[in-house]
C-alpha atoms as a PDB file:
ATOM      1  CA  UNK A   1      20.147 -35.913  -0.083  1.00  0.00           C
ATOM      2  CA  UNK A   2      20.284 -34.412   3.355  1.00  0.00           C
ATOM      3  CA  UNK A   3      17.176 -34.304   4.672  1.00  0.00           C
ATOM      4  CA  UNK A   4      16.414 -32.701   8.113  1.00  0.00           C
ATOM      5  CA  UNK A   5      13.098 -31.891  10.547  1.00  0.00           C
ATOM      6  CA  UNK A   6      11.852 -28.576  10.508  1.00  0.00           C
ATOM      7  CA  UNK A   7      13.156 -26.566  14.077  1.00  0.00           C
ATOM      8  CA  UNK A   8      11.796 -23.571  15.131  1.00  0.00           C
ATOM      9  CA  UNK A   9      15.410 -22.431  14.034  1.00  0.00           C
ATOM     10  CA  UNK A  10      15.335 -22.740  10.523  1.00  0.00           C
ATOM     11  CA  UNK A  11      12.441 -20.454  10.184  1.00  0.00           C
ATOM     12  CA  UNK A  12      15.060 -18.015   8.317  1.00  0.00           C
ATOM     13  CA  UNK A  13      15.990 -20.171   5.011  1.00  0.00           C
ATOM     14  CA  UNK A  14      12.503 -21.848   4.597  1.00  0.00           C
ATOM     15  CA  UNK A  15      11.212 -17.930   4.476  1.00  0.00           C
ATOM     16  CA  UNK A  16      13.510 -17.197   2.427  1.00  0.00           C
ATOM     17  CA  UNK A  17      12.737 -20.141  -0.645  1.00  0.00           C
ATOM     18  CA  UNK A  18       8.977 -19.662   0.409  1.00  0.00           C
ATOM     19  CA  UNK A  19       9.353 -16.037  -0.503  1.00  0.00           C
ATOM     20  CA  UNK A  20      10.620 -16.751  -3.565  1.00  0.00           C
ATOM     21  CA  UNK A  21       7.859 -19.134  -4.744  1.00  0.00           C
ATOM     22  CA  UNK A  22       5.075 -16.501  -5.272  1.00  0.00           C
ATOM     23  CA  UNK A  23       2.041 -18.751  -3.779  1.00  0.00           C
ATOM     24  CA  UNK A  24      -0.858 -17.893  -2.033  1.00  0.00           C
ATOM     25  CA  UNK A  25      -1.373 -21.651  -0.870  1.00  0.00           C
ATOM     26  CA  UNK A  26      -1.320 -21.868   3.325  1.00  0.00           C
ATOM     27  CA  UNK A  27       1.355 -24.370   2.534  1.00  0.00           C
ATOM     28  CA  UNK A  28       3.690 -21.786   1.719  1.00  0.00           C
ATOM     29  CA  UNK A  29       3.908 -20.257   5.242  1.00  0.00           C
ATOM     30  CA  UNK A  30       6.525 -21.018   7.505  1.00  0.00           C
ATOM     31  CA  UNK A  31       3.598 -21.707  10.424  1.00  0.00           C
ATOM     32  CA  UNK A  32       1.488 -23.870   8.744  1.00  0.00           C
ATOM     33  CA  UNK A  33       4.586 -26.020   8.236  1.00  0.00           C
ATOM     34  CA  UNK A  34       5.648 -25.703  11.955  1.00  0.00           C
ATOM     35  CA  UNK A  35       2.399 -26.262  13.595  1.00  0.00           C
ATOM     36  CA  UNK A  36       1.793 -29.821  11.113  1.00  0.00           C
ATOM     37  CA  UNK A  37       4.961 -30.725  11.095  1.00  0.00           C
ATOM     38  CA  UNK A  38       4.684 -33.446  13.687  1.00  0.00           C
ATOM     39  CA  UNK A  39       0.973 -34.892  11.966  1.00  0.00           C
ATOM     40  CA  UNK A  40       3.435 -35.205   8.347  1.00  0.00           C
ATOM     41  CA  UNK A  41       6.530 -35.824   9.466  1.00  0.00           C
ATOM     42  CA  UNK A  42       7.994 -32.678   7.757  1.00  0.00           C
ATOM     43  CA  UNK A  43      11.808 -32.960   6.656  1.00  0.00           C
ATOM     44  CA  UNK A  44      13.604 -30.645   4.571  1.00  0.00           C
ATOM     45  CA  UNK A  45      16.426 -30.023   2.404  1.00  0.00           C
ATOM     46  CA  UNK A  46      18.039 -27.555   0.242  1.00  0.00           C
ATOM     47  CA  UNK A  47      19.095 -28.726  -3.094  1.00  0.00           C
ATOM     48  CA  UNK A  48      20.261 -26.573  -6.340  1.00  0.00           C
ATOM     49  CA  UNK A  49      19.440 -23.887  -4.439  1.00  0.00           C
ATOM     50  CA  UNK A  50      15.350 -25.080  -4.152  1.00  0.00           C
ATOM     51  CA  UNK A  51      13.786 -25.922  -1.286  1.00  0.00           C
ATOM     52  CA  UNK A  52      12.201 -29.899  -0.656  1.00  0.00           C
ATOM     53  CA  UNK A  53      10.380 -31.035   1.562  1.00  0.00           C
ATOM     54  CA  UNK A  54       9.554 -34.572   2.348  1.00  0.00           C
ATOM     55  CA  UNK A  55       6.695 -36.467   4.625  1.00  0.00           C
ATOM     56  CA  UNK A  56       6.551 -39.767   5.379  1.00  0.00           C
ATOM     57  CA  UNK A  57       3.582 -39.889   6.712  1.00  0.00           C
ATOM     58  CA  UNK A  58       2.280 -42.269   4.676  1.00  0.00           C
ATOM     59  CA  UNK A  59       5.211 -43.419   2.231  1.00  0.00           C
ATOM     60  CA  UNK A  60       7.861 -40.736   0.985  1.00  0.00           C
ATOM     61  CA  UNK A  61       6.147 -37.592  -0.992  1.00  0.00           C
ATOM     62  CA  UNK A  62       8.308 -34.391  -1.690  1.00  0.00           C
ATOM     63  CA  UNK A  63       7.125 -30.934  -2.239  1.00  0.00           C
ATOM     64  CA  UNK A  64       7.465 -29.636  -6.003  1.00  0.00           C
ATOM     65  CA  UNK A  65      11.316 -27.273  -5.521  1.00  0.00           C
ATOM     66  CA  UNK A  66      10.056 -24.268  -4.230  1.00  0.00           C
ATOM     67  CA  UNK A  67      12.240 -20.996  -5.127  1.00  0.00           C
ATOM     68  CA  UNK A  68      13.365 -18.956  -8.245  1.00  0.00           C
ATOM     69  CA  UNK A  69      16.029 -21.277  -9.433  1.00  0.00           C
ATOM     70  CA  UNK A  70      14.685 -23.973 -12.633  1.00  0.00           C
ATOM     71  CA  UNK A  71      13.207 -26.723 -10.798  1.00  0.00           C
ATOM     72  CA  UNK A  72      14.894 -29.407 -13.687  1.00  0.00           C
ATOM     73  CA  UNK A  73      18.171 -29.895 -11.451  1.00  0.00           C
ATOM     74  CA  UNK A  74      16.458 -30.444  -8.204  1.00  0.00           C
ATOM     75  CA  UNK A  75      13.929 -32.561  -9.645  1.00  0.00           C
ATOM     76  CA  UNK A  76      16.537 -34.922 -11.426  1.00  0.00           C
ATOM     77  CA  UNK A  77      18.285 -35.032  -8.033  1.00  0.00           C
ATOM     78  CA  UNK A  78      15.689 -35.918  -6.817  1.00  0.00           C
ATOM     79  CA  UNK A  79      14.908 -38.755  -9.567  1.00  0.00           C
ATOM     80  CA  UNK A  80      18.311 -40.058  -8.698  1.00  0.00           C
ATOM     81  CA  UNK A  81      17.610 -40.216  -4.891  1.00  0.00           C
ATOM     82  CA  UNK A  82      14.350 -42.306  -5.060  1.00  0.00           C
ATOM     83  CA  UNK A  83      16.310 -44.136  -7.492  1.00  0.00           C
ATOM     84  CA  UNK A  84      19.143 -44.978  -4.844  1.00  0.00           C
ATOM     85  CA  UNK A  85      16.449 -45.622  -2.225  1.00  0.00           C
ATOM     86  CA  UNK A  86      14.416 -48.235  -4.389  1.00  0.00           C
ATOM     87  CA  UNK A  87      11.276 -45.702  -4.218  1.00  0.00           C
ATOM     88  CA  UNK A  88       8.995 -44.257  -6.611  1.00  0.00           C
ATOM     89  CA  UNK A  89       9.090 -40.769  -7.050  1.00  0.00           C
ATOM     90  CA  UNK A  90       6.074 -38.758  -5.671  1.00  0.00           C
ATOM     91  CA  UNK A  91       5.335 -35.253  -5.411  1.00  0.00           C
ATOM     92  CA  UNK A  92       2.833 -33.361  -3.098  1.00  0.00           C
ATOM     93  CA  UNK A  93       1.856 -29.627  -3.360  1.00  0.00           C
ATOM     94  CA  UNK A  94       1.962 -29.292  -6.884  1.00  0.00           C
ATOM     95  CA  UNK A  95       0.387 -26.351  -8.287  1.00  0.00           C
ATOM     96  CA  UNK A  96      -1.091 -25.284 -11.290  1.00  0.00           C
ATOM     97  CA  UNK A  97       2.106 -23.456 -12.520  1.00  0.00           C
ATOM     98  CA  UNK A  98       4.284 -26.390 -11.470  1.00  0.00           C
ATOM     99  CA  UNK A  99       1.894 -28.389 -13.390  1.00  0.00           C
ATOM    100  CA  UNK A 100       2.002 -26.810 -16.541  1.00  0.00           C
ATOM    101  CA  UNK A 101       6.418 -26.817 -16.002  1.00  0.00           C
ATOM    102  CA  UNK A 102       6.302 -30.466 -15.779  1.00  0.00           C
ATOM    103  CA  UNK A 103       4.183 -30.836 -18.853  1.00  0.00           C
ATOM    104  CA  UNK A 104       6.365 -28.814 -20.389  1.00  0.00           C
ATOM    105  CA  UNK A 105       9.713 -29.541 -19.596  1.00  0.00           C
ATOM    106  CA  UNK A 106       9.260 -33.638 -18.669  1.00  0.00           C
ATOM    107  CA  UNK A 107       6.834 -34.357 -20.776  1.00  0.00           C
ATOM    108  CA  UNK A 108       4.615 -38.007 -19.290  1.00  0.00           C
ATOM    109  CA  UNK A 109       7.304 -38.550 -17.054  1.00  0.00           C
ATOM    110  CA  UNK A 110       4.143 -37.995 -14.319  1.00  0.00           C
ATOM    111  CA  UNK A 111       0.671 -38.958 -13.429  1.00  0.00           C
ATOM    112  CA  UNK A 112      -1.091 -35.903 -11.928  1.00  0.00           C
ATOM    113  CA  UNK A 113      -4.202 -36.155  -9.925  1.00  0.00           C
ATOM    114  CA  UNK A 114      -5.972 -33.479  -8.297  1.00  0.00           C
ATOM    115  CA  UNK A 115      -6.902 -33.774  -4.379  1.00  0.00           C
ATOM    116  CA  UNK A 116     -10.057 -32.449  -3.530  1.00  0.00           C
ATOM    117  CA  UNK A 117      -9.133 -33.102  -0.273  1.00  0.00           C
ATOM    118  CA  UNK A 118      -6.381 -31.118   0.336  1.00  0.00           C
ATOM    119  CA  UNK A 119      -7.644 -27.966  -1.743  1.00  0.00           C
ATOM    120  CA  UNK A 120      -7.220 -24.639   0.480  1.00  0.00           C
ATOM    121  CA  UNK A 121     -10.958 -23.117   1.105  1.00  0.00           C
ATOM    122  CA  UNK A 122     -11.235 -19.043   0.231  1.00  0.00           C
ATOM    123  CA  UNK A 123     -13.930 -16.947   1.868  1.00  0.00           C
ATOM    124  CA  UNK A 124     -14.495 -13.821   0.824  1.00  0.00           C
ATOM    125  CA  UNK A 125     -13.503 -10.892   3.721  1.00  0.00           C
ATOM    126  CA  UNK A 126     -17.088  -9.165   3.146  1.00  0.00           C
ATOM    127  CA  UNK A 127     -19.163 -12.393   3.317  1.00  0.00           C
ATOM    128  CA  UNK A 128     -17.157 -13.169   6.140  1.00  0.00           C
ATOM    129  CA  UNK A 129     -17.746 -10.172   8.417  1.00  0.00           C
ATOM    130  CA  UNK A 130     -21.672  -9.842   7.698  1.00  0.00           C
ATOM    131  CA  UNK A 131     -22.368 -13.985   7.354  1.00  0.00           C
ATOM    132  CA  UNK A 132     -25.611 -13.593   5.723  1.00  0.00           C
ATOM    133  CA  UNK A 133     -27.253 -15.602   3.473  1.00  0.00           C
ATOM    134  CA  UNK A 134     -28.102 -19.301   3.911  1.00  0.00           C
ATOM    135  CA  UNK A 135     -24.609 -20.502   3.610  1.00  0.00           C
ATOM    136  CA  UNK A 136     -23.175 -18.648   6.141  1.00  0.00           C
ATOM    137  CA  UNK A 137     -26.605 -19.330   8.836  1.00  0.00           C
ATOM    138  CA  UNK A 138     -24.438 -22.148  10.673  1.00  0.00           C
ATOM    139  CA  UNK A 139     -21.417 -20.126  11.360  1.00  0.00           C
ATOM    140  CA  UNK A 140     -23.625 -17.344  12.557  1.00  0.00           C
ATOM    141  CA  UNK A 141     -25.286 -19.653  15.186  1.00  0.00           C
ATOM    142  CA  UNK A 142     -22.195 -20.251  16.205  1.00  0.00           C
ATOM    143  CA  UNK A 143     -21.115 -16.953  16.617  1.00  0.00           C
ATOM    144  CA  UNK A 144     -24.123 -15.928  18.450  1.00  0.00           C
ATOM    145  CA  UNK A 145     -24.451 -18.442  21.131  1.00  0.00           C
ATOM    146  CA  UNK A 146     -20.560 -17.597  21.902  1.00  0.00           C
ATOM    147  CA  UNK A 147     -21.289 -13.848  22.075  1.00  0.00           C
ATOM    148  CA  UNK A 148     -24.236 -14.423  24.255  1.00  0.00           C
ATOM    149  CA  UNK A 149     -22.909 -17.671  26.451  1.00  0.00           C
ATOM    150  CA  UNK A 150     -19.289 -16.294  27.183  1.00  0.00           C
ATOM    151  CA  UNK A 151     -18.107 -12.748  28.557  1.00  0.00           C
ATOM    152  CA  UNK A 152     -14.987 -12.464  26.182  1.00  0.00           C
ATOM    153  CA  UNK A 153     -12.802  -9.574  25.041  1.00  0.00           C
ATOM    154  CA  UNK A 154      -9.927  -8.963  22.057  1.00  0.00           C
ATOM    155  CA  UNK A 155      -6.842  -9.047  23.985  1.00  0.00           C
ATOM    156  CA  UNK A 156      -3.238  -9.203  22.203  1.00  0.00           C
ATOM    157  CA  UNK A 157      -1.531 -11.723  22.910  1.00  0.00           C
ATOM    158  CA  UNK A 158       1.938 -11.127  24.863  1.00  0.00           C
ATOM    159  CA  UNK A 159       4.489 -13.204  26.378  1.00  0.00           C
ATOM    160  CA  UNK A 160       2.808 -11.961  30.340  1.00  0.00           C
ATOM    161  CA  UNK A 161      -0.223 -13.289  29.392  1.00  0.00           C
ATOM    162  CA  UNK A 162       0.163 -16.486  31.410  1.00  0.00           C
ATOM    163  CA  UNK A 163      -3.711 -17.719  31.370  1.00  0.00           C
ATOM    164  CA  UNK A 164      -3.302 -17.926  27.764  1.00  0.00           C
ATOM    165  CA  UNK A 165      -0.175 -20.348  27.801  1.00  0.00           C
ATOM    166  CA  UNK A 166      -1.976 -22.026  30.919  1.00  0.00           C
ATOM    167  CA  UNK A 167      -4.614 -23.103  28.563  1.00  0.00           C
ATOM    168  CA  UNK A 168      -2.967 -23.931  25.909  1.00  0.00           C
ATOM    169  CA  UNK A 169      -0.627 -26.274  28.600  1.00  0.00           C
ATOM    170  CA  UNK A 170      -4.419 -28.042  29.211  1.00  0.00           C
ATOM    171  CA  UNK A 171      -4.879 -28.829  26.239  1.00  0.00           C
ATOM    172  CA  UNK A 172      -1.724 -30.680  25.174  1.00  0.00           C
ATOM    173  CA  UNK A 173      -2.764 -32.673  28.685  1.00  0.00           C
ATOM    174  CA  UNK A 174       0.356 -31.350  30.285  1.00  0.00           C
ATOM    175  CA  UNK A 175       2.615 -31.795  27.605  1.00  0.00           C
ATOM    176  CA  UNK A 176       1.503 -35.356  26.499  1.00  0.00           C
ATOM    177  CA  UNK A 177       1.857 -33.960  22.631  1.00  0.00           C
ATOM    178  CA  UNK A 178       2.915 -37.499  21.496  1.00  0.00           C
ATOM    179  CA  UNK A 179      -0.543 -39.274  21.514  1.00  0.00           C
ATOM    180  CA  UNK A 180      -1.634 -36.259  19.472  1.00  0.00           C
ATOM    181  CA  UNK A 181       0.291 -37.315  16.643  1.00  0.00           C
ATOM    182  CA  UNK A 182      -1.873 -39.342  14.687  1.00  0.00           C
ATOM    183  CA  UNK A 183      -5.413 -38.294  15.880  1.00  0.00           C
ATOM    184  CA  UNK A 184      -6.009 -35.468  13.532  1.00  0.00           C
ATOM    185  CA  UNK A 185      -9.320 -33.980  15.188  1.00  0.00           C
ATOM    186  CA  UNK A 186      -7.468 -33.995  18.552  1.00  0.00           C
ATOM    187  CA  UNK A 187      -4.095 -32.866  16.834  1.00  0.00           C
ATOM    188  CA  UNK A 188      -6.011 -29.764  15.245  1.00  0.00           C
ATOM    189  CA  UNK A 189      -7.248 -28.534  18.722  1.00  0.00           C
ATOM    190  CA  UNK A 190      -3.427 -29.277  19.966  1.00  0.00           C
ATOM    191  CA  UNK A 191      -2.058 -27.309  16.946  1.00  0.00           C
ATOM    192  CA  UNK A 192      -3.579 -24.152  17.993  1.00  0.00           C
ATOM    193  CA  UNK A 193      -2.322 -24.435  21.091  1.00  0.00           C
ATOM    194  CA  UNK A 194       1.049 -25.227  19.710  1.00  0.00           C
ATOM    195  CA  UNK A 195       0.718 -21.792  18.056  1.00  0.00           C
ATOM    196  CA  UNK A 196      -0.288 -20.351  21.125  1.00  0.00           C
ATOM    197  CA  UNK A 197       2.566 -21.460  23.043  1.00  0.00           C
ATOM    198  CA  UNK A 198       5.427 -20.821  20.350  1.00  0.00           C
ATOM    199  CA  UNK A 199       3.715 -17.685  18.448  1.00  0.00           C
ATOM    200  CA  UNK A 200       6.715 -15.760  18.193  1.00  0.00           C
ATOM    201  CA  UNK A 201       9.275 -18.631  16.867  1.00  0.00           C
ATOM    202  CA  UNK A 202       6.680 -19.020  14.070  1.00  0.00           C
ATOM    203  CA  UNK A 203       6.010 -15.428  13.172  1.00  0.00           C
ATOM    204  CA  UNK A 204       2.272 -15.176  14.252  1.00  0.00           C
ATOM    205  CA  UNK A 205       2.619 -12.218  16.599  1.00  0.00           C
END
């Protein structure tokens, strides 16, 4: 199996099996896999027409096939490559749905655990916009002392707006993005301005 890092380029086919996979998980953007590609060392492939990814960030995991096709070809492909490579075979980002297909269809071939850790977090868009109640009183804080300590505006971002990119510059350090890599805190604030600086390869504008 050919597997490649994600480029700005191939934002085109990974839309186009992300599409197709009918998830509301922020994994399934083309951004979010962009922007963290660097912290998980993000590869892809395309294989019976499904899309894999693979990090190695900490030992090889690959995404559950993500597209329309049956997910039985890809995945036995995929048994045969870890095979080859003298690796067990782990998946990451499996989801309910996927879940209930492998129970179905490979029976205790796999042990699934749940992450708590890498669940996505929903808020609600009306609890969001007031923040009231007791759960929201830290966020508000926050929100308050920025309104009051900072004279801001809404501005849209654009490719003149050169204090934005300036700033985002600062805080990769100049462009030292390598010893970002594997300091997530410090790679989070790096990410965004990642995003900043390459918004319209990643389809943010």
């Amino acid at each position: 199996m050919d597997f490649q890092p994600v480029k700005a380029s191939d934002k085109e086919i990974i839309d186009k099996y992300m599409k197709k996979a009918n998830s509301r998980s922020c994994d399934m953007s083309f951004a979010a896999v962009y922007l963290w590609k660097d912290f998980y060392l993000l590869e892809y492939t395309v294989c019976e027409d499904m899309l894999i990814f693979r990090t190695t960030e900490d030992g090889s995991s690959y995404s559950f096939p993500i597209g329309d096709a049956s997910p039985e070809k890809a995945l036995l492909a995929l048994e045969a490559h870890c095979k080859e490579n003298e690796e067990p075979l782990k998946l990451h980002c499996v989801y309910r749905e996927n879940e209930a297909w492998l129970e179905e269809h490979m029976p205790g071939k796999f042990e699934i655990e749940f992450d708590r850790d890498s669940a996505d977090y929903i808020y609600e868009c009306e609890k969001l916009i007031g923040l009231k109640g007791k759960k929201f009183h830290g966020k508000k804080n926050h929100v308050n002392k920025f309104i009051k300590t900072y004279d801001w505006a809404y501005e849209k971002i654009t490719d003149d707006k050169t204090d934005v990119f300036d700033i985002s510059w600062q805080i990769f350090d100049n462009g030292d993005y390598e010893r970002y890599k594997k300091d997530y805190m410090r790679l989070n604030e790096a990410t965004v301005g990642w995003a900043i600086w390459d918004f319209t390869k990643v389809g943010l504008p």
